[in-house]
Protein backbone atom coordinates (compact mmCIF):
# COMPACT_ATOMS: atom_id res chain seq x y z
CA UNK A 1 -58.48 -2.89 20.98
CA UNK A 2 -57.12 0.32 19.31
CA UNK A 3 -53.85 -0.68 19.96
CA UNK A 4 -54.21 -3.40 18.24
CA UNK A 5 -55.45 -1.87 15.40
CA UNK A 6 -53.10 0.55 15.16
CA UNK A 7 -50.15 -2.16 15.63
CA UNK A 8 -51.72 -3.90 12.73
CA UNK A 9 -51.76 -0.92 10.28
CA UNK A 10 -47.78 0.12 10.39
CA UNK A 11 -45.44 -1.40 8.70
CA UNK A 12 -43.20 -4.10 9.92
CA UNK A 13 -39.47 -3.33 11.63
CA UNK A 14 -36.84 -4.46 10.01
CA UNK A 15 -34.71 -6.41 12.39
CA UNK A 16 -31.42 -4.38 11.43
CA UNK A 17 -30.00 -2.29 9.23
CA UNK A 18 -27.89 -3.99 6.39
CA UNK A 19 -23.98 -2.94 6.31
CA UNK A 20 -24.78 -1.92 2.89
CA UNK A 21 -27.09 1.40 4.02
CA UNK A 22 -24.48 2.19 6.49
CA UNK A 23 -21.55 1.85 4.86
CA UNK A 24 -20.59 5.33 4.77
CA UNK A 25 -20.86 5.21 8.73
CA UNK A 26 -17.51 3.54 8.98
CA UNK A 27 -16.19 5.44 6.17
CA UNK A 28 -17.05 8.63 7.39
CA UNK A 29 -14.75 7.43 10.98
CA UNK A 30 -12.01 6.72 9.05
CA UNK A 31 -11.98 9.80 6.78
CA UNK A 32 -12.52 11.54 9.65
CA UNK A 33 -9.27 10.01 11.31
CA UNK A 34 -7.42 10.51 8.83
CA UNK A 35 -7.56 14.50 8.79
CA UNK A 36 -7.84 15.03 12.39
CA UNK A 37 -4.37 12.87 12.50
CA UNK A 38 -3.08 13.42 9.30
CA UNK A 39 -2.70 17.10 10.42
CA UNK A 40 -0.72 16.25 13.82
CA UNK A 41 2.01 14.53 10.78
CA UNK A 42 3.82 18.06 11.87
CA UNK A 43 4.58 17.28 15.17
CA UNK A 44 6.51 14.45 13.78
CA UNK A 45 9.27 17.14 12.80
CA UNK A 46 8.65 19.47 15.62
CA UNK A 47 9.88 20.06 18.95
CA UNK A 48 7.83 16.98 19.83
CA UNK A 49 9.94 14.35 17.22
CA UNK A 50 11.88 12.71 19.90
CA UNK A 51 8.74 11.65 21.96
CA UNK A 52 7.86 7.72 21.19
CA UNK A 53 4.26 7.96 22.47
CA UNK A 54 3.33 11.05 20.16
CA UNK A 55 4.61 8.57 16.92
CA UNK A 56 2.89 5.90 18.13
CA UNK A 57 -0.17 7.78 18.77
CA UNK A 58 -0.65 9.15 15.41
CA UNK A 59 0.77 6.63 13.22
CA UNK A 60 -0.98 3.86 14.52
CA UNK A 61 -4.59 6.32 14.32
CA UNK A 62 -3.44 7.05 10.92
CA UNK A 63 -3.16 3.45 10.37
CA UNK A 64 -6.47 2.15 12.02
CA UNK A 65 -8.45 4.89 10.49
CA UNK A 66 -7.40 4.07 6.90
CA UNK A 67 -8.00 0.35 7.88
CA UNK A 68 -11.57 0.89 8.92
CA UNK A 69 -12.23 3.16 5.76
CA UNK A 70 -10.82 0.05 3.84
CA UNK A 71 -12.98 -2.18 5.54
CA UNK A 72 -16.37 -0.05 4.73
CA UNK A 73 -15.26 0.41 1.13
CA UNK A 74 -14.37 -3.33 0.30
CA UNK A 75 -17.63 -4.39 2.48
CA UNK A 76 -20.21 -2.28 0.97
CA UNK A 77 -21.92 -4.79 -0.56
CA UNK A 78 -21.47 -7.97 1.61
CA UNK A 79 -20.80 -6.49 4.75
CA UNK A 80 -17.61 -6.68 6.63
CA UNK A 81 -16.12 -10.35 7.16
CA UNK A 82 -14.37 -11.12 10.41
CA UNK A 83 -11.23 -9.37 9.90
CA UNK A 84 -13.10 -6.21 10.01
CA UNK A 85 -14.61 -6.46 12.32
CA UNK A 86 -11.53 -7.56 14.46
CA UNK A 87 -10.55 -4.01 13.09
CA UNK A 88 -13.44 -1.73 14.65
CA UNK A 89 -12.79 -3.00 17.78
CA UNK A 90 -9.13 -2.21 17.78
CA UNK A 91 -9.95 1.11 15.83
CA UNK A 92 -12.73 1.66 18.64
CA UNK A 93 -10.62 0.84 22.07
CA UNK A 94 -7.57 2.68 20.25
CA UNK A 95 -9.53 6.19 19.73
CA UNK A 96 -11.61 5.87 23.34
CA UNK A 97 -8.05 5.30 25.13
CA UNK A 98 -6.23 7.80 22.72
CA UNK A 99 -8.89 10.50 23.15
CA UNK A 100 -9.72 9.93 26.91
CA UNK A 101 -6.35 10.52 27.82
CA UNK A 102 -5.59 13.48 25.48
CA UNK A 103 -9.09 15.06 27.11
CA UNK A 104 -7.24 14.22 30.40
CA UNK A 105 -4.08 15.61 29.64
CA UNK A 106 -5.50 18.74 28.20
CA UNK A 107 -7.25 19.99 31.18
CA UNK A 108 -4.94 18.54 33.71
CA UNK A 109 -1.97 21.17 32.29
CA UNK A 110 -2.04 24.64 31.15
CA UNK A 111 -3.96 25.44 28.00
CA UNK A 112 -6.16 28.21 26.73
CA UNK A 113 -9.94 27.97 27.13
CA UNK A 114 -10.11 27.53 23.04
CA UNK A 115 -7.53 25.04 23.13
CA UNK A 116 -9.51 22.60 25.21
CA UNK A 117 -12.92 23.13 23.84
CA UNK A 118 -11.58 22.54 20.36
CA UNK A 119 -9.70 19.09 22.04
CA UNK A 120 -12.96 18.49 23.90
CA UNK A 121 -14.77 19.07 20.51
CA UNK A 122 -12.85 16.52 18.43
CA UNK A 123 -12.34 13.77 21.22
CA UNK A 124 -16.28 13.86 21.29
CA UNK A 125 -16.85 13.58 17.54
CA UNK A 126 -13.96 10.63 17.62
CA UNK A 127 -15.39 8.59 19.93
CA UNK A 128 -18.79 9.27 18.66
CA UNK A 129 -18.01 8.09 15.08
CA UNK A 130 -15.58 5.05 16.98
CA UNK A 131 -18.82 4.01 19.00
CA UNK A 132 -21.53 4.55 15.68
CA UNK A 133 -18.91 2.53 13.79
CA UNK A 134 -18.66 -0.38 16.40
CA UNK A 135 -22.36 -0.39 16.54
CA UNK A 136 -23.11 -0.47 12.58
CA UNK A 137 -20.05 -3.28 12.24
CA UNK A 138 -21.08 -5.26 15.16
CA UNK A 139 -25.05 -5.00 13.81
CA UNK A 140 -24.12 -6.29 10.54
CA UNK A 141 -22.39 -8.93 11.44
């Protein structure tokens, strides 16, 4: 009986959040991206210039991350069409594998304590913002 009542006085749910309140959700994951990878650019000319996996690691982040900020500023309004989403999911696997690995490697071999809390720091914001943008894209869809 009070239950009921109480059910009857709040307001209703919506069913989802539209794209167009959470825009800045995707956004923010590919902003982010792009500094955290924009600054490893360096190692590009560094000792570590010859390696293949450290180019394809941060161009193609650097490439996904300003192709999901694309995708959340052209699909503020409408929400993102299928090619977006398409692109979260790639954006999504690519920082989980990129990050879980790079978490792997940096306590596996010899680093300072600060080194791999700061690592541990940004693979957990990454894959948090990877995850938060999936799960906006994949709700307004």
């Amino acid at each position: 009986m009070i239950l009921s009542v109480v059910d009857s006085a709040l307001p209703e749910r919506p069913a989802r959040l539209g794209f167009m309140t959470t825009w800045w959700v995707p956004a923010l994951a590919g902003v982010w991206t792009l500094l955290i990878w924009g600054s490893r650019v360096r190692l590009l000319t560094g000792d570590e210039a010859a390696k293949t996996d450290v180019w394809i690691r941060i161009i193609t982040s650097l490439v996904l991350g300003a192709a999901v900020l694309a995708m959340a500023l052209l699909a503020r309004a409408d929400g993102p069409a299928r090619w977006g989403v398409g692109v979260v999911w790639a954006f999504a696997g690519w920082m989980a594998l990129v990050w879980v690995s790079s978490a792997f490697n940096v306590f596996v071999n010899e680093h300072s304590s600060a080194f791999r809390i700061v690592h541990t720091v940004l693979a957990v914001v990454s894959i948090g913002l990877a995850v938060a943008t999936l799960w906006v894209t994949v709700q307004a869809d």
